[in-house]
Protein backbone atom coordinates (compact mmCIF):
# COMPACT_ATOMS: atom_id res chain seq x y z
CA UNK A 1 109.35 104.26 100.93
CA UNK A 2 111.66 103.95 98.15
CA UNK A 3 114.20 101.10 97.75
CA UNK A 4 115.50 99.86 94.29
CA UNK A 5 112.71 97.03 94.45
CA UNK A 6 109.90 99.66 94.33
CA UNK A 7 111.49 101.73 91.55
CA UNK A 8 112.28 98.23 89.54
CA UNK A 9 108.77 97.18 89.88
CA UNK A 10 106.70 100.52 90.11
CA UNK A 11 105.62 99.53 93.38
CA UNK A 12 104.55 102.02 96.69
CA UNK A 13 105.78 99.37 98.79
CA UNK A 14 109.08 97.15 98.98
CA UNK A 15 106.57 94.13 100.25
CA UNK A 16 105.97 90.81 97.97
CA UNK A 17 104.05 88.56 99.02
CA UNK A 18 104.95 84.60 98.94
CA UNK A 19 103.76 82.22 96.82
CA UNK A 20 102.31 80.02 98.93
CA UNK A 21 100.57 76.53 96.82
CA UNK A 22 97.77 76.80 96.56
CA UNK A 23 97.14 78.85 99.65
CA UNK A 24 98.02 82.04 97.52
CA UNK A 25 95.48 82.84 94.97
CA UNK A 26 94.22 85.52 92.78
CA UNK A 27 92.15 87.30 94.78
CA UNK A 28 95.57 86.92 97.89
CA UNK A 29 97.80 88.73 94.99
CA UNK A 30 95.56 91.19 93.35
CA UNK A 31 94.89 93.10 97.11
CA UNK A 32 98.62 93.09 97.62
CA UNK A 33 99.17 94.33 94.48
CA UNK A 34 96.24 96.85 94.53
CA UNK A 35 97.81 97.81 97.92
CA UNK A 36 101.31 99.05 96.62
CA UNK A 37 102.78 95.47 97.20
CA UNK A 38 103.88 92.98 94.53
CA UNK A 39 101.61 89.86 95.14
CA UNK A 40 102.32 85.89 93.78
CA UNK A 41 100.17 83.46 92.57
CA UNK A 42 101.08 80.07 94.38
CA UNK A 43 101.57 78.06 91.33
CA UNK A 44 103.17 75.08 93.51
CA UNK A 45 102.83 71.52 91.76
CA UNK A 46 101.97 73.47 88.37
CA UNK A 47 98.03 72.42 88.04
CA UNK A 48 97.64 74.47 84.98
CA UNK A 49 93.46 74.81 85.18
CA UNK A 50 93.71 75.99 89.13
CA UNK A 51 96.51 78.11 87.82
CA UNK A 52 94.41 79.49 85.08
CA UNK A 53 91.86 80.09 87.43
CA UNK A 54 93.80 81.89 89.67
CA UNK A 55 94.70 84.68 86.76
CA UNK A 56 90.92 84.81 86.00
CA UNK A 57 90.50 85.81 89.75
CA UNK A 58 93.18 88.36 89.65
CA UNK A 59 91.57 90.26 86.36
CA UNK A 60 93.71 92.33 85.00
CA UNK A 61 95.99 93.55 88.13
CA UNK A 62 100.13 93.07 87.81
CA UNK A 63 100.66 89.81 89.63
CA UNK A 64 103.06 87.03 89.30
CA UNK A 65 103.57 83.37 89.72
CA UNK A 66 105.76 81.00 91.94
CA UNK A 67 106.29 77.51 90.87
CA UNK A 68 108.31 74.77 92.69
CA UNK A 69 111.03 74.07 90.04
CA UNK A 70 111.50 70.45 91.12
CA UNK A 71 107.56 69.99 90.20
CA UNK A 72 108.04 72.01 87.26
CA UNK A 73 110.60 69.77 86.12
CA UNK A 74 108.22 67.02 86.05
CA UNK A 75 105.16 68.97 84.44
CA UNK A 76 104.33 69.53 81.05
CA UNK A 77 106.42 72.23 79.41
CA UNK A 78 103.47 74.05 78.70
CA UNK A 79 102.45 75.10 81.84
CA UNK A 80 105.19 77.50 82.14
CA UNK A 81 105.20 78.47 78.52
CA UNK A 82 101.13 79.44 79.26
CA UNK A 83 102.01 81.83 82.42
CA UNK A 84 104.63 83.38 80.84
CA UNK A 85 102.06 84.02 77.73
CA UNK A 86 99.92 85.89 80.78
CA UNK A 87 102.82 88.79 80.68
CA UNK A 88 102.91 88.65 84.45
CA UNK A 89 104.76 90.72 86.56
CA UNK A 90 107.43 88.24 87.66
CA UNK A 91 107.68 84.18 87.86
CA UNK A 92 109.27 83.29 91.21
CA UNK A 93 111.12 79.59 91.36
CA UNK A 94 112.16 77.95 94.29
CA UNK A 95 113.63 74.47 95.15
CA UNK A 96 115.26 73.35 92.09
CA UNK A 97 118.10 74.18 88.98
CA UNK A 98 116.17 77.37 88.38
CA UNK A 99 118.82 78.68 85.55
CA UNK A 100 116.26 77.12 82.39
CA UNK A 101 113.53 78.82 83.40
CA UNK A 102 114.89 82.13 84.13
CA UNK A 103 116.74 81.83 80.80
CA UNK A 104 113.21 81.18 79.04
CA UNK A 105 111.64 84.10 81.51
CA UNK A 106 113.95 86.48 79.93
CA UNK A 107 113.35 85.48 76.32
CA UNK A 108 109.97 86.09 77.02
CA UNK A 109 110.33 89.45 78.74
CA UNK A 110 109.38 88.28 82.26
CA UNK A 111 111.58 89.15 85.57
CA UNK A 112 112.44 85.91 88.07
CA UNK A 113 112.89 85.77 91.43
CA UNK A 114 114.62 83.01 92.94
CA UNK A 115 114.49 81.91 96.18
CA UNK A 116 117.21 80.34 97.80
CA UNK A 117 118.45 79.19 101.56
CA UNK A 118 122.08 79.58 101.53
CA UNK A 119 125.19 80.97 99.81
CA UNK A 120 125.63 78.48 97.07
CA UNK A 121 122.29 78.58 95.93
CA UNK A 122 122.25 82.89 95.85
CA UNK A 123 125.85 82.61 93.76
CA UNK A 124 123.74 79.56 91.09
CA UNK A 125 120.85 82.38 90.79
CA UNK A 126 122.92 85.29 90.17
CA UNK A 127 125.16 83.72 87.75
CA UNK A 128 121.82 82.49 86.23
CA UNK A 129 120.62 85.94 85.90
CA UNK A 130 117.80 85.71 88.16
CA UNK A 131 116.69 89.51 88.84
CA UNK A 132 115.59 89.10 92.09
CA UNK A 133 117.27 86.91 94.88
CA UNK A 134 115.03 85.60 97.49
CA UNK A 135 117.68 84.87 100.79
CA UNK A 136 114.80 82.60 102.72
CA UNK A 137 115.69 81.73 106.97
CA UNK A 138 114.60 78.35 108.15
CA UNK A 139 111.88 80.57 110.44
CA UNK A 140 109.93 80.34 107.32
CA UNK A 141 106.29 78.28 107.30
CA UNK A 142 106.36 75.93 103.77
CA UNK A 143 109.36 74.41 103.13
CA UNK A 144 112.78 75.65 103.59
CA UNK A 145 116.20 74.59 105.19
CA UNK A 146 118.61 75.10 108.12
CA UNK A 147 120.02 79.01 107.58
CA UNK A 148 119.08 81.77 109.63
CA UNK A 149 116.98 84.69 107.92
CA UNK A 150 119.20 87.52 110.37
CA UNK A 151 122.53 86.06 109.27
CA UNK A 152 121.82 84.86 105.83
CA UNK A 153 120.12 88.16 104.22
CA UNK A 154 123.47 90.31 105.04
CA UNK A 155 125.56 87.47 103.43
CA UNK A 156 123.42 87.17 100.06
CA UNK A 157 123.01 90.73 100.42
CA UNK A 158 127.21 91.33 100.16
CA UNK A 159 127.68 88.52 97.95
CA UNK A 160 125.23 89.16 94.97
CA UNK A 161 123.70 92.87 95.64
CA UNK A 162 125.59 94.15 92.65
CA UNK A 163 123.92 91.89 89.98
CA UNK A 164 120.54 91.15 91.34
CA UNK A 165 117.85 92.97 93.89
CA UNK A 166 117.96 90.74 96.94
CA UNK A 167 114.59 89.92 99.40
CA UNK A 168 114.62 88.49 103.10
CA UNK A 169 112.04 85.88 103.97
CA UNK A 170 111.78 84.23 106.81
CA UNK A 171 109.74 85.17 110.03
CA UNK A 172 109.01 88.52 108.93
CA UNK A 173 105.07 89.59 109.67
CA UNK A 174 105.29 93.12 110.91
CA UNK A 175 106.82 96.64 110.11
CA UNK A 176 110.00 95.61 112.57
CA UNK A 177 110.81 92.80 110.47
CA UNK A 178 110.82 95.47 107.47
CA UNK A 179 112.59 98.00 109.27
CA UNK A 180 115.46 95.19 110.30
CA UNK A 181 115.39 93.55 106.59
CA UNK A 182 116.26 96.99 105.38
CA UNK A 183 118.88 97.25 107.72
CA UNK A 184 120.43 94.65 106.49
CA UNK A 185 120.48 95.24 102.90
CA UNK A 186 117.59 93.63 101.70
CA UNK A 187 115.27 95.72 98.86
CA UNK A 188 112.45 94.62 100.17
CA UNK A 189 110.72 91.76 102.11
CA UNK A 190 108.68 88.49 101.14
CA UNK A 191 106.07 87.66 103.19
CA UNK A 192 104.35 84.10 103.79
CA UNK A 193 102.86 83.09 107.05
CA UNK A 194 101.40 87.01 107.58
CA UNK A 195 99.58 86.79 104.61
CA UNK A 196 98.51 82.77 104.97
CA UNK A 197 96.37 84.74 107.42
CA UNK A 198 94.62 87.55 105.35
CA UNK A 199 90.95 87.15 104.67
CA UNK A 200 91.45 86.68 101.10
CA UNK A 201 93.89 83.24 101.49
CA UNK A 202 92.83 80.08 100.49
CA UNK A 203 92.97 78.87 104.09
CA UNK A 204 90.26 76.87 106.00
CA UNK A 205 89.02 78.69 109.03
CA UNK A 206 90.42 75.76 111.74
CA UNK A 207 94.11 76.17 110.80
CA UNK A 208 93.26 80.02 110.38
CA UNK A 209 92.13 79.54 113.84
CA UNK A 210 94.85 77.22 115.20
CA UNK A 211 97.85 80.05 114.19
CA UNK A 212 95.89 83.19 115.84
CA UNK A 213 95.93 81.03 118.63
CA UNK A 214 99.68 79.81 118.38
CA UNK A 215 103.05 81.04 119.00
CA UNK A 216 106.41 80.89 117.17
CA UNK A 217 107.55 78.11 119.31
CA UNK A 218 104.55 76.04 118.35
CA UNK A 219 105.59 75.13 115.01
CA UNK A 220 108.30 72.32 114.21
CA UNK A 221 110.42 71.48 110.37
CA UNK A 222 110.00 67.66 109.49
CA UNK A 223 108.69 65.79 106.22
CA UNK A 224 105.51 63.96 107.99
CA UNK A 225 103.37 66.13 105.97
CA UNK A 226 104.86 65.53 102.91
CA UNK A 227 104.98 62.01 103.65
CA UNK A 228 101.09 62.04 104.14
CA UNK A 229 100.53 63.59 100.90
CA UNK A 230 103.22 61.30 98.91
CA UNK A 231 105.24 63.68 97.57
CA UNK A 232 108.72 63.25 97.28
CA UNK A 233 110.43 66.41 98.12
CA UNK A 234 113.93 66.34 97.90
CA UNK A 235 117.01 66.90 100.87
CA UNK A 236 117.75 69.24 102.38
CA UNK A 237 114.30 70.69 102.61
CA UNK A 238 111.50 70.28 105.46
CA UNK A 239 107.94 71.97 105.97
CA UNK A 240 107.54 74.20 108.69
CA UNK A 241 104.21 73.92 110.05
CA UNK A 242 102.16 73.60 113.70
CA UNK A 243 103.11 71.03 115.89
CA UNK A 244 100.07 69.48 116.70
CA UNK A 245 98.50 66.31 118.21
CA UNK A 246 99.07 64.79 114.68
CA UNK A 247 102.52 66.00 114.16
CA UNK A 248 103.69 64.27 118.36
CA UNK A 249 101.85 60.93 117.37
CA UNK A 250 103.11 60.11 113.92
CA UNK A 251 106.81 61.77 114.89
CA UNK A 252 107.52 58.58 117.03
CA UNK A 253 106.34 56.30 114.23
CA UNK A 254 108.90 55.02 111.74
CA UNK A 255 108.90 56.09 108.30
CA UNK A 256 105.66 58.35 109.14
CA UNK A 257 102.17 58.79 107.67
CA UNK A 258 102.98 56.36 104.80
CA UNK A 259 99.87 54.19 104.86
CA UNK A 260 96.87 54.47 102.57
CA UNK A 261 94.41 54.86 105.25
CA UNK A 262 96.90 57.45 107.13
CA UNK A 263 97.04 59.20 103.79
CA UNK A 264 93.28 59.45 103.39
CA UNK A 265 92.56 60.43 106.91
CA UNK A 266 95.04 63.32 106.27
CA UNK A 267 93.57 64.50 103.18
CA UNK A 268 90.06 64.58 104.81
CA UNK A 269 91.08 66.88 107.91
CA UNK A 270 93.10 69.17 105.37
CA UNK A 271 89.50 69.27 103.44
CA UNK A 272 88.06 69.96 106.48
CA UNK A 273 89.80 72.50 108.11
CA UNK A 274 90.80 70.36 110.89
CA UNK A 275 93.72 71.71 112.50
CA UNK A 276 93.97 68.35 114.71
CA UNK A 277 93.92 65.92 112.24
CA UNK A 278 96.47 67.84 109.87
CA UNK A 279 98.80 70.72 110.90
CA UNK A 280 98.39 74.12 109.70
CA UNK A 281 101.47 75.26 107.81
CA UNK A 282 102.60 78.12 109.11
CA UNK A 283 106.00 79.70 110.10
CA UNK A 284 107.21 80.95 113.78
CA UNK A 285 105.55 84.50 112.66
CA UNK A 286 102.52 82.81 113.63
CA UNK A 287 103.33 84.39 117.05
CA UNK A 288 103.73 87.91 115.50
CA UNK A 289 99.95 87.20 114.45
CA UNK A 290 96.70 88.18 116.53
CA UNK A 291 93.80 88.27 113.97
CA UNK A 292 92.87 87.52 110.16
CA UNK A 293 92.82 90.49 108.40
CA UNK A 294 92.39 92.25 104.50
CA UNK A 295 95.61 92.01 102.69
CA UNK A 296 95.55 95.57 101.96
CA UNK A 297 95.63 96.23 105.55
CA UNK A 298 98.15 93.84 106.09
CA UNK A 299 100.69 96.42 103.98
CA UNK A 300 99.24 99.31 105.32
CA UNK A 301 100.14 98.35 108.73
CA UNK A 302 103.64 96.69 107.99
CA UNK A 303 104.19 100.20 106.19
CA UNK A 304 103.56 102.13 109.15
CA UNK A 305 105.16 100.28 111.79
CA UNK A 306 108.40 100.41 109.40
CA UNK A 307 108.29 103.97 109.55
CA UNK A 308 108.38 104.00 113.41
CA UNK A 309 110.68 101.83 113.71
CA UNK A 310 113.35 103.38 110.68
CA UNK A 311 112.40 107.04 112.28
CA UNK A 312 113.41 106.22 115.76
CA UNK A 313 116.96 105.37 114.42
């Protein structure tokens, strides 16, 4: 399946997988890679030793790395500077003023991909030169905003297709969310929540367990869990995850999980695994997903079902 994000990136897919913090590793993005995909590191809130790690894990396989730009704002300089060192195969930004960082990925030789969630932001990363434009749909797990993934892609898609490759995200876990991306003028496809749920994510087995289990109209956008953990994420964007027990009890309390002890019983379920005392974060493909699988098989599959589904047209 040829599209011009395979021939741009030598890949046998047009499949990229997201780059989920710290829920992404090495070992996640070396078996998409190995598998014809293009996988991402989750760089997130730019640790630079769990970062470093991560490489190590991926040996010497073409992978890149997603950082949240608003963190990587506030991190040392260096921590950029060292991936782009690595030569890897792309640095992916989201959530920020992206245009520094792709200018200093393109000194350095290293494509960007940035991912935005509406009009505006796709015209900022083209005229920033990004090379690939990420048009993200609020069905996305992680954070994200209000657009529609079947409405925005086309409108990215005829607005900055000329100067940059463009990518749908957003609710896509199968080989019919391919087939309907490439319909609408995407180059390819990023993929979060399918891949949350390979074997090879950094995922504890409860929330694993809690999304096989779920459907798309289980999960719910709000800031409680970034509340919990203390971080200040900026407007407009929310996290997509499960609505659980946790998520109906603190969404009737004002100003959320903000207490020490609420912030400490959070952290301890997410060390746990308990998908209870923390929500699993997860997107509304969580209902397009029946089991945990290899990540290789995971492509293989969305590859085939594409096929079907772009032959029967």
């Amino acid at each position: 399946m040829k599209t011009r994000l395979t021939e741009r990136f030598g890949l046998k897919a047009p499949i990229v997988s997201a780059p989920m913090a710290m829920a992404a590793g090495g070992r996640l993005a070396g078996a998409v890679s190995d598998a014809g995909g293009l996988g991402f590191i989750g760089g997130g809130y730019c640790d630079a030793d769990w970062i470093a790690a991560q490489f190590g894990e991926a040996g010497n396989r073409p992978v890149g790395c997603g950082f949240i730009t608003w963190a990587l704002d506030e991190a040392d300089p260096g921590v950029f500077d060292s991936v782009l060192a690595r030569g890897p195969a792309a640095v992916f930004l989201s959530f920020g003023e992206a245009a520094p960082y792709v200018e200093r990925a393109r000194t350095a030789g290293v494509p960007s991909f940035v991912q935005v969630q509406d009009l505006t932001g796709a015209r900022a990363a083209r005229d920033a030169g990004a090379d690939v434009i990420v048009a993200q749909g609020t069905e996305a797990g992680g954070h994200g905003a209000t657009r529609g993934t079947m409405t925005l892609v086309p409108e990215v898609v005829d607005a900055v297709a000329r100067d940059a490759l463009v990518l749908a995200a957003g609710g896509i876990a199968d080989g019919r969310g391919l087939a309907a991306a490439l319909m609408l003028g995407a180059d390819g496809v990023l993929v979060g929540t399918r891949f949350w749920a390979a074997e090879e994510a950094l995922v504890a087995e409860g929330f694993h367990k809690a999304a096989v289990e779920a459907s798309g109209d289980a999960t719910r956008r709000s800031s409680l869990p970034d509340i919990a953990r203390g971080l200040d994420w900026p407007a407009p964007f929310t996290i997509r995850t499960l609505r659980n027990a946790w998520v109906r009890d603190w969404e009737k309390v004002p100003g959320g999980p903000a207490s020490a002890e609420a912030r400490h019983a959070y952290a301890e379920a997410v060390a746990k695994g308990d998908a209870d005392g923390a929500p699993a974060i997860a997107g509304e493909a969580v209902g397009l997903i029946q089991d945990v699988r290899p990540a290789a098989e995971i492509v293989e599959t969305m590859m085939q079902e594409a096929r079907v589904a772009l032959g029967r047209w």
